[in-house]
C-alpha atoms as a PDB file:
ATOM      1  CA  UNK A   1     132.802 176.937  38.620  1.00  0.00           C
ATOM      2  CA  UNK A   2     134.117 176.393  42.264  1.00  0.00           C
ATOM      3  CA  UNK A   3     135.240 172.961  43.394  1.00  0.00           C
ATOM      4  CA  UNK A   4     134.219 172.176  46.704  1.00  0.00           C
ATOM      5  CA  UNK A   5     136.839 169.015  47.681  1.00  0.00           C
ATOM      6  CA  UNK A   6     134.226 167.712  50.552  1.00  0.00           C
ATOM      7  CA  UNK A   7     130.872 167.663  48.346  1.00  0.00           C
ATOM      8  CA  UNK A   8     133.028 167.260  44.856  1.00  0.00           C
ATOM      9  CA  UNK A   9     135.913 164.532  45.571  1.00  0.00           C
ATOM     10  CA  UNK A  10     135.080 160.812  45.885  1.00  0.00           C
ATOM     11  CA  UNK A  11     137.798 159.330  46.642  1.00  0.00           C
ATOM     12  CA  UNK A  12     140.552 158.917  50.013  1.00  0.00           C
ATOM     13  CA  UNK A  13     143.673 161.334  49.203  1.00  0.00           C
ATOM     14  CA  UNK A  14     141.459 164.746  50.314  1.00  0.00           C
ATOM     15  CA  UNK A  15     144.591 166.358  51.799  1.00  0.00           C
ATOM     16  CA  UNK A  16     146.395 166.440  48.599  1.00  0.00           C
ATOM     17  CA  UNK A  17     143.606 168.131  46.216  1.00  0.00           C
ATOM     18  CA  UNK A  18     144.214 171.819  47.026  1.00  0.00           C
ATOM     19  CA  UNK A  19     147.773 171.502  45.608  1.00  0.00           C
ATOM     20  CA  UNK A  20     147.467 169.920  42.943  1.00  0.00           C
ATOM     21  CA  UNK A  21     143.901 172.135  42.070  1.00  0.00           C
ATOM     22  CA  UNK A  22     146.131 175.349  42.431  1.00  0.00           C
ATOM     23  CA  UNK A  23     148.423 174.457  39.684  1.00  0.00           C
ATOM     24  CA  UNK A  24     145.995 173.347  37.329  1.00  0.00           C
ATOM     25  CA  UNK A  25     142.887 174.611  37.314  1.00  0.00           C
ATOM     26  CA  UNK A  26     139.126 173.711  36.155  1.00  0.00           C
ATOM     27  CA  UNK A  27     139.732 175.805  33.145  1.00  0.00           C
ATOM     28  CA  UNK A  28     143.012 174.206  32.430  1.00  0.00           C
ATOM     29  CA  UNK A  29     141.522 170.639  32.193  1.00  0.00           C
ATOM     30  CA  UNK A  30     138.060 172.183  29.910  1.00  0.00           C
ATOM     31  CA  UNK A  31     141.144 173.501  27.367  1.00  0.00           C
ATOM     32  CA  UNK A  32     143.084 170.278  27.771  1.00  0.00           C
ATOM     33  CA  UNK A  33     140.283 168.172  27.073  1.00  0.00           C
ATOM     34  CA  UNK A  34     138.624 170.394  24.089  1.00  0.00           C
ATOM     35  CA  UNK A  35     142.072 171.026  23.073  1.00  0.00           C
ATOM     36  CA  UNK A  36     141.663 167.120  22.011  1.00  0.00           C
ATOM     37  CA  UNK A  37     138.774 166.810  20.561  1.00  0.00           C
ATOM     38  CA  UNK A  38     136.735 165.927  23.637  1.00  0.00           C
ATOM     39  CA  UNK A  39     133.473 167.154  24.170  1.00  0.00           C
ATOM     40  CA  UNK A  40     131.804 168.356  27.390  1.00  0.00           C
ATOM     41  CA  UNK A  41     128.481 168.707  29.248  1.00  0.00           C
ATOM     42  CA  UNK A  42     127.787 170.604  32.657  1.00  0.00           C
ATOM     43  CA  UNK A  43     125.023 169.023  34.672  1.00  0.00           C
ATOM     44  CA  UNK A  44     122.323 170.913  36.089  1.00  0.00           C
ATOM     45  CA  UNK A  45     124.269 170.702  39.840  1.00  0.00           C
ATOM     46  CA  UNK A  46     127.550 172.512  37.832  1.00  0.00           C
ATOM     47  CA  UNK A  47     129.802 169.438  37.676  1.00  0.00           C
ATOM     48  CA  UNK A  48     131.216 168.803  34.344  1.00  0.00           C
ATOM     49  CA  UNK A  49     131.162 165.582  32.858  1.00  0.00           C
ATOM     50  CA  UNK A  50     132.530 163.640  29.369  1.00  0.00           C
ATOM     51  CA  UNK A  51     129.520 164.350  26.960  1.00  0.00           C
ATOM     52  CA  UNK A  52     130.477 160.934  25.642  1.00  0.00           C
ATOM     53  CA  UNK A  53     129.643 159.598  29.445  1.00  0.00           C
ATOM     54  CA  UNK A  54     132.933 157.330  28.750  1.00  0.00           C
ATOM     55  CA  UNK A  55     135.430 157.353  30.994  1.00  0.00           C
ATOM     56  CA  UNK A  56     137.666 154.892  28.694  1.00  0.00           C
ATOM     57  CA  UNK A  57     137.628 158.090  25.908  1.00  0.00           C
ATOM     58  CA  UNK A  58     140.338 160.181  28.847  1.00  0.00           C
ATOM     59  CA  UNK A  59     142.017 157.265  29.369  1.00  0.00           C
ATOM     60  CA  UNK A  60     142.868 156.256  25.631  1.00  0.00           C
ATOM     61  CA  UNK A  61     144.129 160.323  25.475  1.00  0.00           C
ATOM     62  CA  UNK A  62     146.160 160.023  28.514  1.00  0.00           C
ATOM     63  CA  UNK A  63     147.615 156.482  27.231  1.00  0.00           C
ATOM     64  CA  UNK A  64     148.109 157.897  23.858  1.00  0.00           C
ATOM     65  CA  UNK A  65     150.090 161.365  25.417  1.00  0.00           C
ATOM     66  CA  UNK A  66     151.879 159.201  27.607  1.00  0.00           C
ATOM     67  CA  UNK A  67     153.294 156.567  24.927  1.00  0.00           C
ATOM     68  CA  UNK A  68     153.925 160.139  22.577  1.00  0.00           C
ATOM     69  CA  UNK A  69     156.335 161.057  25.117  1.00  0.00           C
ATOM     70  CA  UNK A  70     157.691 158.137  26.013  1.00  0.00           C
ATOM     71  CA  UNK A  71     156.726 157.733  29.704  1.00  0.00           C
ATOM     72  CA  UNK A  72     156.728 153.552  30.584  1.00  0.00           C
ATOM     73  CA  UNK A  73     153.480 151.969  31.949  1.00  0.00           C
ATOM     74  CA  UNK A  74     153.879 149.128  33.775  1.00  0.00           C
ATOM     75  CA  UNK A  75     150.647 147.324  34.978  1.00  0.00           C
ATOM     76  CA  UNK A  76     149.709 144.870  37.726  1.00  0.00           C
ATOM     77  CA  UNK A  77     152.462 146.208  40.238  1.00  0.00           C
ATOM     78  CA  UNK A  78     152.036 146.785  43.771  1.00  0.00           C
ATOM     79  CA  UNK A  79     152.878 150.700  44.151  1.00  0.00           C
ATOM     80  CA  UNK A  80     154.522 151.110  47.823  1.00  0.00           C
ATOM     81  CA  UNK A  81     155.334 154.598  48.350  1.00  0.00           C
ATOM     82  CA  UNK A  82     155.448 157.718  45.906  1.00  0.00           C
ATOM     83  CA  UNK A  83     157.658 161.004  46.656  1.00  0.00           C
ATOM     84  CA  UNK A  84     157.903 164.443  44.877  1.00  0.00           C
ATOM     85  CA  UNK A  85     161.229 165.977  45.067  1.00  0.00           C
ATOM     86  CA  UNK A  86     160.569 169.885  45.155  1.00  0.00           C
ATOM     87  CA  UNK A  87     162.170 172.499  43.435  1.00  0.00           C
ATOM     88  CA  UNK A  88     164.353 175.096  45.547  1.00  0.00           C
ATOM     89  CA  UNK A  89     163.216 178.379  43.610  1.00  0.00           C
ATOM     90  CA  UNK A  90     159.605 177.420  43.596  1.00  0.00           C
ATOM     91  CA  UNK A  91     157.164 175.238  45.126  1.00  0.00           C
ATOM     92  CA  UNK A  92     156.755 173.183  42.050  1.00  0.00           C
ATOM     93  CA  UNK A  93     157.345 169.208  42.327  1.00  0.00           C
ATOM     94  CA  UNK A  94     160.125 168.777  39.818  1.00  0.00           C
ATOM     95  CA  UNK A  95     160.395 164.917  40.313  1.00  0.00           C
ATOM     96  CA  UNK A  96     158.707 161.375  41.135  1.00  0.00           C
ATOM     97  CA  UNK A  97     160.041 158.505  42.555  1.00  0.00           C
ATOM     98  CA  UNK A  98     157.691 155.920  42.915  1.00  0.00           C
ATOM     99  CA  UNK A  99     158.789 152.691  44.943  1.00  0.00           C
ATOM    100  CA  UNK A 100     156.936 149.215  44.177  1.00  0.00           C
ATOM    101  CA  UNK A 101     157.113 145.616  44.847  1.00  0.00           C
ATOM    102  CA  UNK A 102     159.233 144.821  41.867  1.00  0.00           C
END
């Protein structure tokens, strides 16, 4: 399957899709998401969707991943500004710093 980010992408961050695409690709996120017990369907246009049709069954994996490794979630703040810090001996974003209201 080839992602087209014009016809594929809803959504306002366009420029920042081919980077983050490159280091994780569509067969990356089919194993991630089988690797966890959820199920997929391809449509008859090729995009690939939950088979449950429930978005709220990714977000209760990513929620449960993040609290597993300890990453904070804070809700209801304003985010301001968020930059990667890059690695020297690759091109690999090593860190986030994300700025917010509070």
């Amino acid at each position: 399957m080839h992602i087209e980010f014009d016809r594929d992408y809803v959504g306002q961050n366009l420029k920042s899709l081919p980077g983050v695409f490159h280091n994780f690709g569509n067969q990356d996120m089919l194993d991630f998401l089988h690797s966890h017990g959820i199920q997929t369907v391809v449509e008859d246009n090729g995009r690939v969707i939950l088979k449950s049709g429930k978005s709220k069954e990714l977000l209760d994996l990513l929620m449960k991943l993040a609290t597993e490794n300890g990453v904070e979630t804070i809700n209801s703040v304003h985010i301001q500004s968020v930059n990667g810090t890059r690695e020297t001996d690759n091109d690999a974003i090593s860190m986030f710093k994300i700025i917010t209201n509070q």
